[in-house]
Protein backbone atom coordinates (compact mmCIF):
# COMPACT_ATOMS: atom_id res chain seq x y z
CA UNK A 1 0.00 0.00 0.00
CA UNK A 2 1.31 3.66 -0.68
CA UNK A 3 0.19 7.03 0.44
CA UNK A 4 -0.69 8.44 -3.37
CA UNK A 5 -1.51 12.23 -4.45
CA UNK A 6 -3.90 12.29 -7.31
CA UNK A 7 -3.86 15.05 -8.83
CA UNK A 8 -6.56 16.16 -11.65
CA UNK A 9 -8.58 13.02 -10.02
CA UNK A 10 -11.88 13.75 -11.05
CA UNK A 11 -10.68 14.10 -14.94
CA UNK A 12 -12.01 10.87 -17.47
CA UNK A 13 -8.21 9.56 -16.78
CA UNK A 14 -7.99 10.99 -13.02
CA UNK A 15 -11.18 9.06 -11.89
CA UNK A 16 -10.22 5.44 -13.61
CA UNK A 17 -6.53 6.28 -11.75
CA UNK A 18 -8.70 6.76 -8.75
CA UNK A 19 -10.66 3.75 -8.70
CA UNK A 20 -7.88 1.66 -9.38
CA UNK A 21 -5.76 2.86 -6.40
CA UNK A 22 -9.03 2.63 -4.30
CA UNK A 23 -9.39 -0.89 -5.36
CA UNK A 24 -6.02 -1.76 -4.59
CA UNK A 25 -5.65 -0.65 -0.85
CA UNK A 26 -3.81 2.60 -1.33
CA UNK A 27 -3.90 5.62 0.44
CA UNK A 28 -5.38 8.69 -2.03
CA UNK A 29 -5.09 12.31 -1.26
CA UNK A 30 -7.46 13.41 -4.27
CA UNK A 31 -6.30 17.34 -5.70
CA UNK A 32 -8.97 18.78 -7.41
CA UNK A 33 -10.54 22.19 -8.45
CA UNK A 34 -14.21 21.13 -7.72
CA UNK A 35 -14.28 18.30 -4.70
CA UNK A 36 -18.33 18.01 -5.96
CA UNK A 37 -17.29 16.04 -8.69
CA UNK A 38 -15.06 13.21 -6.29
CA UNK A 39 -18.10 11.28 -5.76
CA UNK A 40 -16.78 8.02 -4.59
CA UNK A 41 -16.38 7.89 -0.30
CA UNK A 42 -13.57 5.60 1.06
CA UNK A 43 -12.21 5.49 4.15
CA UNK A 44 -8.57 5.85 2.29
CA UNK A 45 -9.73 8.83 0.01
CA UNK A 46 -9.14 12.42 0.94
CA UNK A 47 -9.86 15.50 -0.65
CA UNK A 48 -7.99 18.64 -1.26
CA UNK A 49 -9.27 21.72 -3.35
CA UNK A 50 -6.35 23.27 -4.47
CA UNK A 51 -5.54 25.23 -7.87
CA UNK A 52 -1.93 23.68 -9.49
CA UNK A 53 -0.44 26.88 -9.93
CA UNK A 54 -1.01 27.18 -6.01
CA UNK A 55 3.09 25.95 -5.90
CA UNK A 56 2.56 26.66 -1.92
CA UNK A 57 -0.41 23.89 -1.45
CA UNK A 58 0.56 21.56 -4.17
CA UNK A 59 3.97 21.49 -2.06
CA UNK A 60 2.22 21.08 1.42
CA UNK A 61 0.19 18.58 0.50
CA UNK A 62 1.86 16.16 -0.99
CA UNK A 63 4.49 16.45 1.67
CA UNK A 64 5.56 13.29 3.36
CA UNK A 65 3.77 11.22 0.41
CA UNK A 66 5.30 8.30 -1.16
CA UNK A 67 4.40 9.20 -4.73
CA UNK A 68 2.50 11.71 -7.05
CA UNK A 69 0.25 10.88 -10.17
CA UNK A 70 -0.55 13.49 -12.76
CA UNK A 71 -3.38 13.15 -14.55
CA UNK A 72 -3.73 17.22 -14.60
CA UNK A 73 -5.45 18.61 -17.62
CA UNK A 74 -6.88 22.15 -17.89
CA UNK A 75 -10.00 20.86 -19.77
CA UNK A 76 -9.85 19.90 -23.76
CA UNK A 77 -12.80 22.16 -24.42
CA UNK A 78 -10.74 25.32 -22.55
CA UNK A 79 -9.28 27.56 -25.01
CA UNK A 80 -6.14 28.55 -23.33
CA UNK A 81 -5.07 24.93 -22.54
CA UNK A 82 -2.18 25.28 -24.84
CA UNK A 83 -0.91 28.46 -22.54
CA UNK A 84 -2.37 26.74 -19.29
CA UNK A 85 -0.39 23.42 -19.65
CA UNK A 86 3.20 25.15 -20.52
CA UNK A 87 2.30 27.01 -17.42
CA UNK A 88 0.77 24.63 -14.58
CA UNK A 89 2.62 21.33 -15.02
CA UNK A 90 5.94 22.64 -14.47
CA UNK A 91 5.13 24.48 -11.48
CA UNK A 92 3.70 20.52 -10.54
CA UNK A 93 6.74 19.88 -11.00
CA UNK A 94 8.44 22.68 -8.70
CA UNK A 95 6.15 21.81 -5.89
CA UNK A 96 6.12 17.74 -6.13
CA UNK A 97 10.61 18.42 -5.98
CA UNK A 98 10.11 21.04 -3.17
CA UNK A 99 7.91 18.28 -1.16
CA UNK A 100 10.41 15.85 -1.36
CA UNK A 101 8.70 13.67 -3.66
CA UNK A 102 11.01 11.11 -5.39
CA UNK A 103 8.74 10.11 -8.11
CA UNK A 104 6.30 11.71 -10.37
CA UNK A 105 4.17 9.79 -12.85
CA UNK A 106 2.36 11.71 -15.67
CA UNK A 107 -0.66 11.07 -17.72
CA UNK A 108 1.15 11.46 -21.23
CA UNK A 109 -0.43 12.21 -24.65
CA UNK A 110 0.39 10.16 -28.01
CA UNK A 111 1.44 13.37 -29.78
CA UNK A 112 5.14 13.10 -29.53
CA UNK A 113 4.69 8.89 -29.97
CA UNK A 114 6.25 7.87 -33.57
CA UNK A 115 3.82 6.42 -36.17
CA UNK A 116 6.28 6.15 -38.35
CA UNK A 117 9.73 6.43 -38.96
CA UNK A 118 11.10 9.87 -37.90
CA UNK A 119 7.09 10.82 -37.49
CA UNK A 120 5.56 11.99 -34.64
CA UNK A 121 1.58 11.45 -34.36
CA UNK A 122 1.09 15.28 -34.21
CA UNK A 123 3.04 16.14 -37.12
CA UNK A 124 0.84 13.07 -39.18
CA UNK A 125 -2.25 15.50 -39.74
CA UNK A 126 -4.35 12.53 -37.68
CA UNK A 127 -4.75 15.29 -34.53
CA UNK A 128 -7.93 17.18 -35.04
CA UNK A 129 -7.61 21.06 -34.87
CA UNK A 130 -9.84 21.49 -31.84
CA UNK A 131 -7.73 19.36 -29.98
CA UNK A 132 -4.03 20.62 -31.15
CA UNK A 133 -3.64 22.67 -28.48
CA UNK A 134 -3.44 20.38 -25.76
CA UNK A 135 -1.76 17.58 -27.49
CA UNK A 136 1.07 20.00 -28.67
CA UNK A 137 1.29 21.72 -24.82
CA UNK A 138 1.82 18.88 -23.33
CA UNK A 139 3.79 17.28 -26.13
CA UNK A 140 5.98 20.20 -25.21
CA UNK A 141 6.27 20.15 -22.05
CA UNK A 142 7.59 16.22 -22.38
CA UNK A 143 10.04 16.43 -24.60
CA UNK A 144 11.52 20.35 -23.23
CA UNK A 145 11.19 19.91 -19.43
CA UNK A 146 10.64 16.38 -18.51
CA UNK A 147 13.06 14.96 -20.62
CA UNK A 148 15.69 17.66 -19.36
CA UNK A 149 14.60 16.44 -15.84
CA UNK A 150 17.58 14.71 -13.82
CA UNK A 151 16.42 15.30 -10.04
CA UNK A 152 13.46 13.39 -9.61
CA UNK A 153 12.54 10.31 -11.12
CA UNK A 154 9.81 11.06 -13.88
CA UNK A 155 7.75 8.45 -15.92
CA UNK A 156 5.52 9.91 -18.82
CA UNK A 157 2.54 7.48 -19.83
CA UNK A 158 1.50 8.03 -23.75
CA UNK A 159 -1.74 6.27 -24.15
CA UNK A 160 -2.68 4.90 -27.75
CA UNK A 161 -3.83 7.23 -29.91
CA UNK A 162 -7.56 6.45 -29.01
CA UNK A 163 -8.25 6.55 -25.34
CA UNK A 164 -11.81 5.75 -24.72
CA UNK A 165 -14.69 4.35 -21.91
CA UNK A 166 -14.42 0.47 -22.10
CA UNK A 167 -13.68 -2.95 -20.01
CA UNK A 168 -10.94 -3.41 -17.59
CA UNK A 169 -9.37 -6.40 -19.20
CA UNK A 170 -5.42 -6.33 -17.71
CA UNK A 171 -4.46 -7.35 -20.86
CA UNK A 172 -2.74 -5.20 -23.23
CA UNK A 173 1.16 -4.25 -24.56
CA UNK A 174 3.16 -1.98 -23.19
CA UNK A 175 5.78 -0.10 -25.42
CA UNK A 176 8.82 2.76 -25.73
CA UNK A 177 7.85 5.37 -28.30
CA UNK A 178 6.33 4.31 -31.12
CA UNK A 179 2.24 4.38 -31.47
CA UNK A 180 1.01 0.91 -30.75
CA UNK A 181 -1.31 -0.79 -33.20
CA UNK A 182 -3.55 -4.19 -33.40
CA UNK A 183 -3.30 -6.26 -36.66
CA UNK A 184 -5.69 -3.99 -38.32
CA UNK A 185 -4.13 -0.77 -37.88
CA UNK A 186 -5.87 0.54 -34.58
CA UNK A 187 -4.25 1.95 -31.95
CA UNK A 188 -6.90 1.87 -28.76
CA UNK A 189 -6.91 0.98 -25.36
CA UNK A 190 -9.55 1.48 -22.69
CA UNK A 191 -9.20 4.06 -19.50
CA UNK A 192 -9.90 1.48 -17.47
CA UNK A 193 -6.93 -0.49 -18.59
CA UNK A 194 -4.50 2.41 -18.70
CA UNK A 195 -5.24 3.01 -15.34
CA UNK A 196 -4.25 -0.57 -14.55
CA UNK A 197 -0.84 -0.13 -16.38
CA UNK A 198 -0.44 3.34 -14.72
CA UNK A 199 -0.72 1.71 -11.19
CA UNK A 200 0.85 -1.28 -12.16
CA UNK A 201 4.18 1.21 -12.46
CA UNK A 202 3.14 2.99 -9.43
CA UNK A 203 3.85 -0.43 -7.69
CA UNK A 204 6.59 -2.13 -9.63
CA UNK A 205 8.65 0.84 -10.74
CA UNK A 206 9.68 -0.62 -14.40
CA UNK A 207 10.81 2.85 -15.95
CA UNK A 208 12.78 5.87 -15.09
CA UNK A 209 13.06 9.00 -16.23
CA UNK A 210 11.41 7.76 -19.90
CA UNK A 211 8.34 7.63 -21.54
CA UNK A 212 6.26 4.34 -22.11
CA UNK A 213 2.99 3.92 -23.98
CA UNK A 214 -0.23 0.96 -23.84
CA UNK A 215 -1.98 -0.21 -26.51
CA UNK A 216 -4.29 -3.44 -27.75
């Protein structure tokens, strides 16, 4: 069992991660803007409201934790997520190094995953314009922060390129940095799953300081 901060918890990715650490025994402090929407009650959940950019409470309460999960997004349908992610998740990653925190996991993207050869998914025109924003911020921050990032041990978790509402089936293949497809060409995997894989590195600690992606 671990004492976990979730932060972004009651996201679509934040509340599978949830569950899943619920399910498994862990201890959850829960950061969210709007507690209302944590509706799940467990005697090992807590709740904090706090804002990200709040560096001061992001710091405090995570303090003493053995790990923190990302799963922070500033909403696809916001239109300043592009200026909102280059801002917020490296000050998440000030206050999770100022707490003491030795390892951070982070719900990726698939943007900066290769399709092809030398090809990143959101250079492939396959990203939809309404959407760009977000996979390119956080695309960013990856590959000019994270992967610059020798102090604290970092893991960044690129779903497939299709993330969607589905079974929990434990099965599925994990990879490095290329888009992972099924024998017809689809790249897909279920939250639920994801989350599995995401806790399943929570507890077993297979990467450092890389990226890994999930697929069918």
């Amino acid at each position: 069992m671990k004492n976990v901060v979730l932060i972004g918890a009651s996201g679509f990715v934040g509340t599978a991660i949830l569950s899943e650490l619920l399910n498994r025994g862990n201890k959850v402090t829960a950061v969210v803007r709007n507690p209302e929407k944590i509706t799940i009650s467990n005697s090992n959940l807590s709740v904090v409201k706090a804002d990200v950019s709040d560096v001061k409470t992001i710091t405090a309460t995570c303090k003493d934790k053995d790990v923190v999960i990302s799963a922070y997004n500033p909403g696809w349908t916001n239109p300043n997520i592009y200026e909102e992610t280059l801002k917020n998740y490296p000050l998440i990653l000030k206050a999770v190094k100022q707490a003491g925190i030795k390892r951070l996991l982070c719900v990726g993207g698939a943007g900066t995953l290769f399709c092809a050869p030398g090809l990143r998914v959101v250079d492939s025109g396959a990203i939809p314009a309404e959407i760009m924003g977000g996979v390119k911020s956080l695309g960013e921050f990856y590959l000019n922060t994270l992967c610059n990032e020798k102090e604290i041990d970092w893991v960044f978790f690129s779903p497939a390129r299709t993330l969607e509402p589905g079974q929990r089936t434990g099965k599925f293949r994990l990879g490095k940095d290329n888009l992972i497809v099924d024998e017809n060409g689809n790249s897909h995997i279920s939250v639920e799953d994801y989350a599995v894989a995401m806790v399943d590195e929570m507890e077993q600690a297979n990467h450092h300081r890389e990226r890994f992606t999930i697929g069918y």
